[in-house]
Protein backbone atom coordinates (compact mmCIF):
# COMPACT_ATOMS: atom_id res chain seq x y z
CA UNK A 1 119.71 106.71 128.20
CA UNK A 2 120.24 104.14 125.17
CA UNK A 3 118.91 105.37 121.63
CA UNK A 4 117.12 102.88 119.97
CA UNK A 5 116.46 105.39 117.19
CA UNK A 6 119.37 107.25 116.13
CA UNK A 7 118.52 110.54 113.84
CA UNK A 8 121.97 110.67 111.38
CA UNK A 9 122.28 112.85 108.20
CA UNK A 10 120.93 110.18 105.65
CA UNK A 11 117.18 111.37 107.12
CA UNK A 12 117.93 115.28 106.29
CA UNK A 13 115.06 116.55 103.97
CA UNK A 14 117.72 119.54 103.33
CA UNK A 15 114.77 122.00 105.20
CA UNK A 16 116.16 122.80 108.71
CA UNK A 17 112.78 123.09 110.40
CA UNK A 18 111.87 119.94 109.43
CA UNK A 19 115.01 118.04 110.09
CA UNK A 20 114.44 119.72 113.49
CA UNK A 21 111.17 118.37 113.74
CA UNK A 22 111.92 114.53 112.88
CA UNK A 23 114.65 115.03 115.21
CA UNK A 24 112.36 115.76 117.78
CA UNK A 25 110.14 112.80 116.75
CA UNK A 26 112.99 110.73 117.09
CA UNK A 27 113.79 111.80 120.26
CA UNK A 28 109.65 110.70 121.32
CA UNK A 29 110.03 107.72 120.12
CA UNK A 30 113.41 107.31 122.20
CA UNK A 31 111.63 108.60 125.10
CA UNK A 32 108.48 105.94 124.67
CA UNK A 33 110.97 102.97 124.20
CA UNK A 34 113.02 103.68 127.29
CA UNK A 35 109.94 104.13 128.91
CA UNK A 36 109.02 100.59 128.13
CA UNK A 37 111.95 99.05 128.71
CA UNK A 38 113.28 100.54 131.86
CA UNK A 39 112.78 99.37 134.94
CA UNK A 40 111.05 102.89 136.01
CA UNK A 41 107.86 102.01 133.63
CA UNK A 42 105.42 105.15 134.69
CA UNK A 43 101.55 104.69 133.54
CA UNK A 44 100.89 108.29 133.12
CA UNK A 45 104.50 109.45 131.81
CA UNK A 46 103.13 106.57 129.10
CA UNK A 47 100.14 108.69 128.78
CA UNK A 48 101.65 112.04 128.70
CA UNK A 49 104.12 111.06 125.94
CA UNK A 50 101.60 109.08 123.86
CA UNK A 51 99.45 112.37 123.89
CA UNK A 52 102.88 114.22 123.26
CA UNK A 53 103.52 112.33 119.87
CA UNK A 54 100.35 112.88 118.52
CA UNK A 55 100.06 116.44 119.60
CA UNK A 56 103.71 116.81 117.67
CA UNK A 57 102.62 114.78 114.93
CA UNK A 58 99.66 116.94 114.29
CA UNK A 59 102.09 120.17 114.07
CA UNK A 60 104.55 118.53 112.18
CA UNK A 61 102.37 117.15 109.58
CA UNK A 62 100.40 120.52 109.35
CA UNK A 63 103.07 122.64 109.04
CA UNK A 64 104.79 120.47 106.02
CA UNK A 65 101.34 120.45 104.56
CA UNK A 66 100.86 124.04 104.80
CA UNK A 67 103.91 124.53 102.84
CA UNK A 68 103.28 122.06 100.17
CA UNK A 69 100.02 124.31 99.52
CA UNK A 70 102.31 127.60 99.73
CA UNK A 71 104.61 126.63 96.73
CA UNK A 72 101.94 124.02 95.36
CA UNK A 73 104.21 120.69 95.66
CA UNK A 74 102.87 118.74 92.84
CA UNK A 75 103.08 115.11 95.03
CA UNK A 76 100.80 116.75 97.61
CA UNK A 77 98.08 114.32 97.36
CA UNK A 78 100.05 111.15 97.85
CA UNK A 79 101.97 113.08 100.73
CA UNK A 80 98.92 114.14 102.38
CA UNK A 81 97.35 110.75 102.42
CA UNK A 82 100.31 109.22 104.01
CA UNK A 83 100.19 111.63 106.66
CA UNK A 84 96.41 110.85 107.05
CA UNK A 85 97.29 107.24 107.66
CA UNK A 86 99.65 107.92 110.25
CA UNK A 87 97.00 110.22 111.99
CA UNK A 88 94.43 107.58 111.82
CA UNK A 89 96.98 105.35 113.74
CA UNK A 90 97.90 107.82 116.54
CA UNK A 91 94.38 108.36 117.24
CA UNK A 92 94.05 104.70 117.76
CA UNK A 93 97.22 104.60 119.72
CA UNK A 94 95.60 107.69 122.21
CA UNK A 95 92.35 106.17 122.26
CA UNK A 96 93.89 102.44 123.28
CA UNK A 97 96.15 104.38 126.12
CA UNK A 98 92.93 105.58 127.52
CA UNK A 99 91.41 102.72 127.85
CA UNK A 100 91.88 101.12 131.64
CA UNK A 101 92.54 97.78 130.41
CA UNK A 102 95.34 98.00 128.21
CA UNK A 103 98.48 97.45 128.97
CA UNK A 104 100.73 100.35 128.61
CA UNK A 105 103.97 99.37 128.96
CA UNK A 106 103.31 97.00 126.08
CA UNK A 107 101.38 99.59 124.02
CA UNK A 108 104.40 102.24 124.40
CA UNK A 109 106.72 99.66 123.30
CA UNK A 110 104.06 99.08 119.90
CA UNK A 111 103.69 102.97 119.46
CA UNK A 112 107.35 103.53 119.78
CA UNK A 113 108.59 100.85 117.17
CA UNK A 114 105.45 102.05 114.83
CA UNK A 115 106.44 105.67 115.12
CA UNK A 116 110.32 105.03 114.46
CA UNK A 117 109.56 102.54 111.51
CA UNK A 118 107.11 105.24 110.05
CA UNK A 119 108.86 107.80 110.48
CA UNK A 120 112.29 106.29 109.01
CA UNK A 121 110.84 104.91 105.87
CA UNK A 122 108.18 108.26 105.80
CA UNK A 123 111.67 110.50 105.44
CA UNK A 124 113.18 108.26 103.16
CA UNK A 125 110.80 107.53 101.18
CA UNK A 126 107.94 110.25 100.80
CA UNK A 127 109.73 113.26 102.49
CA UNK A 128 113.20 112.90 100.58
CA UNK A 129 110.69 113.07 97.27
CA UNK A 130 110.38 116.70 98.15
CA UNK A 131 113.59 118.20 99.42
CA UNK A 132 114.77 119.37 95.78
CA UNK A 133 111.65 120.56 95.27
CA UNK A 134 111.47 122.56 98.15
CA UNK A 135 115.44 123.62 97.86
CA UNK A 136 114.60 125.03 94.39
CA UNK A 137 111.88 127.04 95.85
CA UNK A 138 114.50 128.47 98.19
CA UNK A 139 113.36 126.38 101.45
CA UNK A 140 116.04 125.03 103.63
């Protein structure tokens, strides 16, 4: 299978679990664009791994929330409201795969490219902001 969305060491938050877990995310993302552009395009593998991503996303997100309430991470309410932004779109992404007229090969193609873009400048840019923070706390 070609990666379109390559996981490499410059996205490491420096906390294992969650370099695990946006590992993981990448590999959805792969898993949605292949599935758009392979010549095996499946309607309810679509469906499964649309449901998939925002099953994942909902664990992810939780469990980095849960710890920025643990050791109080003082950019918790900027963090949090990026997350709920992302939510708000994979609900609308699950709710358009349901419905019987959309066309899912294009729609995993959309979700896949939205999820990898999010997700790369979400690391980069919001979760990189607490890796030290986290470190010093003696998470990694």
């Amino acid at each position: 299978m070609h990666k379109e969305f390559v996981w490499t060491e410059e996205y490491s938050v420096g906390v294992a679990e969650f370099d695990e877990q946006h590992k993981h995310f990448f590999d959805i993302c792969n898993d949605l664009f292949e599935l758009a552009n392979g010549t095996s395009f499946s309607k309810d593998a679509v469906l499964i791994k649309i449901s998939q991503m925002g099953s994942y996303a909902n664990y992810h997100l939780y469990a980095e929330e849960e710890l920025f309430a643990k050791i109080k991470y003082p950019g918790v309410a900027e963090h949090v409201q990026e997350h709920d932004m992302f939510r708000t779109s994979v609900l609308d992404f699950v709710n358009r795969s349901r419905d019987g007229s959309t066309d899912l090969q294009k729609l995993s193609r959309e979700v896949s490219e939205f999820a990898a873009r999010w997700l790369f400048d979400h690391i980069l840019f919001m979760d990189k902001k607490y890796s030290k923070f986290f470190n010093e706390h003696g998470i990694k």
